[in-house]
Structure formats: C-alpha cells, structure tokens
Protein backbone atom coordinates (compact mmCIF):
# COMPACT_ATOMS: atom_id res chain seq x y z
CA UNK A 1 55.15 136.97 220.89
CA UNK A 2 51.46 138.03 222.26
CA UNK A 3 51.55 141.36 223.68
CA UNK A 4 55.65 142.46 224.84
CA UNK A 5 58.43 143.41 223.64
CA UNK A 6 61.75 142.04 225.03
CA UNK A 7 62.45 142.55 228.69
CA UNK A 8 65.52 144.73 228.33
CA UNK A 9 63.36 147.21 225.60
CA UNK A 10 60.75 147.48 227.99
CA UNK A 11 63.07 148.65 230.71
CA UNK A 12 65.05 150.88 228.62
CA UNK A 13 61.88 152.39 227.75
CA UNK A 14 60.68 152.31 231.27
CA UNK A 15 59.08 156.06 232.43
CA UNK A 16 56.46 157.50 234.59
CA UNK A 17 54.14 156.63 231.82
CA UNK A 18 55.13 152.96 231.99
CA UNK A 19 55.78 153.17 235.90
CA UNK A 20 51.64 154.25 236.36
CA UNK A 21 50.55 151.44 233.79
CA UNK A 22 52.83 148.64 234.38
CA UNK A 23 53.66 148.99 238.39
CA UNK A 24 52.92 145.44 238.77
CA UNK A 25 56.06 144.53 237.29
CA UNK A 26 58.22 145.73 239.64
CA UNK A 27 55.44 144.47 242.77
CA UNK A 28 55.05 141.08 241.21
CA UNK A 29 58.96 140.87 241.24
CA UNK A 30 59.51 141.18 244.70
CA UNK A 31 59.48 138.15 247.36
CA UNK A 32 56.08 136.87 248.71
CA UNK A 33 54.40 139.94 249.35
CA UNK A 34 52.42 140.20 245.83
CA UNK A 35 50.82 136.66 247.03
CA UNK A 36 49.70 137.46 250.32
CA UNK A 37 48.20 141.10 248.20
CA UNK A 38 46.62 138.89 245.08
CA UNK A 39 45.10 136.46 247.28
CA UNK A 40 43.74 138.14 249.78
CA UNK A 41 40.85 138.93 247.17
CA UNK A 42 41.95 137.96 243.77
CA UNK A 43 38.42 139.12 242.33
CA UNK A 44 39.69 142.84 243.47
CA UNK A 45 43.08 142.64 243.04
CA UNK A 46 42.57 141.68 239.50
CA UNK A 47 39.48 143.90 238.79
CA UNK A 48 36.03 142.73 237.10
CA UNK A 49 36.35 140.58 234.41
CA UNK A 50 33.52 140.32 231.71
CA UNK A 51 32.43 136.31 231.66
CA UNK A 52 30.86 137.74 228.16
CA UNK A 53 34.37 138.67 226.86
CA UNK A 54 36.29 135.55 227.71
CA UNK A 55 33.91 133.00 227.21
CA UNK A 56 32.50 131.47 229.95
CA UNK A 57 34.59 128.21 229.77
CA UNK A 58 37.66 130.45 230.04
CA UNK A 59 36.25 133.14 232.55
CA UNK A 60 35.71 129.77 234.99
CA UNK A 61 39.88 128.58 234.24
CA UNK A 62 40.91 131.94 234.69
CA UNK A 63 38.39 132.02 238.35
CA UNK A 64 40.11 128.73 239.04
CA UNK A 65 43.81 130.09 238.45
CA UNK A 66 43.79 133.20 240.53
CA UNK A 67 42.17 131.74 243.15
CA UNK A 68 44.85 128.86 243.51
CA UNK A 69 48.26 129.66 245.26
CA UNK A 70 50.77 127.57 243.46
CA UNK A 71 49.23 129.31 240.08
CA UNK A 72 49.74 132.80 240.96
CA UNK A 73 52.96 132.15 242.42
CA UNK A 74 53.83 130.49 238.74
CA UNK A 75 52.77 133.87 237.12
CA UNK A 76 54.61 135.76 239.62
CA UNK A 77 57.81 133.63 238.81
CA UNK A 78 57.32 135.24 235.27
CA UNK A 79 57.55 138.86 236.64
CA UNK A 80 60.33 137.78 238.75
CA UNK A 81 62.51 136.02 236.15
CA UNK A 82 61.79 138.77 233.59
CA UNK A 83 63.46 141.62 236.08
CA UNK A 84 66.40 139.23 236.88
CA UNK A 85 68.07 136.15 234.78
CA UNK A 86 65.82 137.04 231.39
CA UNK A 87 66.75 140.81 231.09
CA UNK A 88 70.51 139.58 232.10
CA UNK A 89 70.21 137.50 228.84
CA UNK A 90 68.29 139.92 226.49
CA UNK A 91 71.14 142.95 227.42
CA UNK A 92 74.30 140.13 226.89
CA UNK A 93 72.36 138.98 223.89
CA UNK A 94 72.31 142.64 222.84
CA UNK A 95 75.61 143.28 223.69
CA UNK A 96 77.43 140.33 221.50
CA UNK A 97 74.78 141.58 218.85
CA UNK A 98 72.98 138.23 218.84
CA UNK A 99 69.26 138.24 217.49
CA UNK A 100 66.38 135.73 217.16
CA UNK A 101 67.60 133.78 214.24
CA UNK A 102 63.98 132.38 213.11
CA UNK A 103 60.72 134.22 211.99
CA UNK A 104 58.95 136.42 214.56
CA UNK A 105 55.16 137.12 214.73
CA UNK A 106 54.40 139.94 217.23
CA UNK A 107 51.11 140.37 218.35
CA UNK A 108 49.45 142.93 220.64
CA UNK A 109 45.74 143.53 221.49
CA UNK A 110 44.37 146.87 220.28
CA UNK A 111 42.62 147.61 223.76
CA UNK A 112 45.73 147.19 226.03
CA UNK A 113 49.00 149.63 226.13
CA UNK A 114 51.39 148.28 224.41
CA UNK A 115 50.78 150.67 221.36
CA UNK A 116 51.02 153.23 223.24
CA UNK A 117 54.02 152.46 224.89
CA UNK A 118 56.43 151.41 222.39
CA UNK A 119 54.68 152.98 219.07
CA UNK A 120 55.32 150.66 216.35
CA UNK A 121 55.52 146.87 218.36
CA UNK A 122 56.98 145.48 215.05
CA UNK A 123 59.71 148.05 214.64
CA UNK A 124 60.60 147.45 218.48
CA UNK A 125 61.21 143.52 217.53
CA UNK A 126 63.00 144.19 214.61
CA UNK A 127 65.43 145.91 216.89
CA UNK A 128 65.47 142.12 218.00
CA UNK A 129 65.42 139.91 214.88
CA UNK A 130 65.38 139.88 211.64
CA UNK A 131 62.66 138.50 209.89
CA UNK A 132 59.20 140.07 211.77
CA UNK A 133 55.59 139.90 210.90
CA UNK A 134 53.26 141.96 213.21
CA UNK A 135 49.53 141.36 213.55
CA UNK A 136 47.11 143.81 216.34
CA UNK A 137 44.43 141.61 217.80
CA UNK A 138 40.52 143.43 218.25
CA UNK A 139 41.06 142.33 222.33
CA UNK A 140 41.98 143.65 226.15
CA UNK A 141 45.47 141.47 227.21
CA UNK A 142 43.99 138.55 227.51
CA UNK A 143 44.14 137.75 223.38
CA UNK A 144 43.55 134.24 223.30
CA UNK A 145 40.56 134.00 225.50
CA UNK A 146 39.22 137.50 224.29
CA UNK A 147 39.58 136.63 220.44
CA UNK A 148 40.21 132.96 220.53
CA UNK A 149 39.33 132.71 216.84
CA UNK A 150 41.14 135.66 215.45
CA UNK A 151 44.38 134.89 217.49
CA UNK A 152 43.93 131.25 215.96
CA UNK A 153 43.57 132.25 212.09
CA UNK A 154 46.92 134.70 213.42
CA UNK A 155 48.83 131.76 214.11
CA UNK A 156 47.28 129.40 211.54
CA UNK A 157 48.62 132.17 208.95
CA UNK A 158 51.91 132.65 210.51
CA UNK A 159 53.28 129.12 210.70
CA UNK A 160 51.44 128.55 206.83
C-alpha cells in the first residue's frame, strides 16, 4: 500500500485537519464538476511540478495524463469509488472482523501528510491485518516517480 490507509480509517479519522489537507476527496467524489475544474487548467489545478523531481520521462506521462479527459476521469473514479462501494466494504469487512489475510507492506513518502495524519501508518494497518511491514519513502506523493529506485529496492525486499 503506497501512501493510505484504508478508506473507512481515513474517514473515521476525518477532521478539520484532514478536511484543509485532503478536500479533494470529497470534490473529486462528486459528479462531473471536478473535470470541468481540473481541466480547465490542469497545470494550476494541480500546482507546479518539478521536471527535476520526477524525472523528465515521467514529468512528460504525468503532462500527458492530466491533460487527457478519459485519464482524469479514471483517477476521479478512484475518489469516487473510495467514498462509496470501497468504504461500504472496508466498514462490513470491519464489522464481521475480517482482515487482509496475506503480508502487508505500507509505504508512505516522508514529504506528504500521511504521518501526520494517522501517526504511526503501520500501527493504522495493523488495525487491518495481521502480518505488516512498514517502510517511509525520502519523496512528495508521487513515490514511484519521485524515488523510483528506492521504492523499487522497497518492493524488491518485500516480496524477497
């Protein structure tokens, strides 16, 4: 898992604090109107981006995805999924005391929130399932093109 916790922690955790960092949950869910605001200027909506920090090869992909309708609807789809049928799942999950059977690995950039949101990311998952391994990646959210090696020797070590 790079960067959350389960749906149904999140919201149960869900505050001002989270409300003024993570708004876009809640926009991205609703219908349509968070594609007519991304791309009516994706460059703005999504704030500067350092070509230097991603890699120019994935600053280019990511240039390419915002700009491109059906791909920003796909990433809204996430949002919108996560606030409906996924956090009806995590909460009956909960409920019947079901948890993620296999090995975990949760992963979370240092320069991002989650930290300082949920405190200890591996003690929220373990909340979720058994068997957890934790691992904070020297990046902003976007991990794998911000630290493409060290999220790499992450998972290489993981699934070893």
């Amino acid at each position: 898992m790079l960067d959350c916790v389960p749906i149904a922690e999140a919201l149960a955790r869900a505050d001002a604090r989270f409300a003024q960092k993570w708004f876009h949950w809640f926009f991205f869910a609703q219908p349509d109107k968070p594609e007519h605001a991304i791309l009516a200027d994706p460059e703005r909506w999504y704030g500067p981006q350092d070509p230097e920090s991603m890699g120019p090869e994935n600053w280019v992909d990511w240039q390419r995805a915002i700009n491109d309708p059906a791909t920003v609807r796909a990433m809204l789809e996430d949002y919108r999924a996560g606030l409906g049928i996924d956090r009806v799942n995590d909460e009956a999950d909960r409920a019947a005391g079901k948890k993620v059977e296999c090995p975990v690995l949760a992963a979370w950039s240092e320069c991002d929130d989650m930290a300082e949101l949920y405190g200890d990311v591996v003690a929220v998952w373990k909340e979720w399932a058994d068997d957890v391994r934790g691992a904070s990646i020297a990046s902003g959210h976007h991990m794998a093109e911000e630290a493409p090696e060290q999220v790499a020797e992450t998972l290489r070590a993981f699934f070893s």
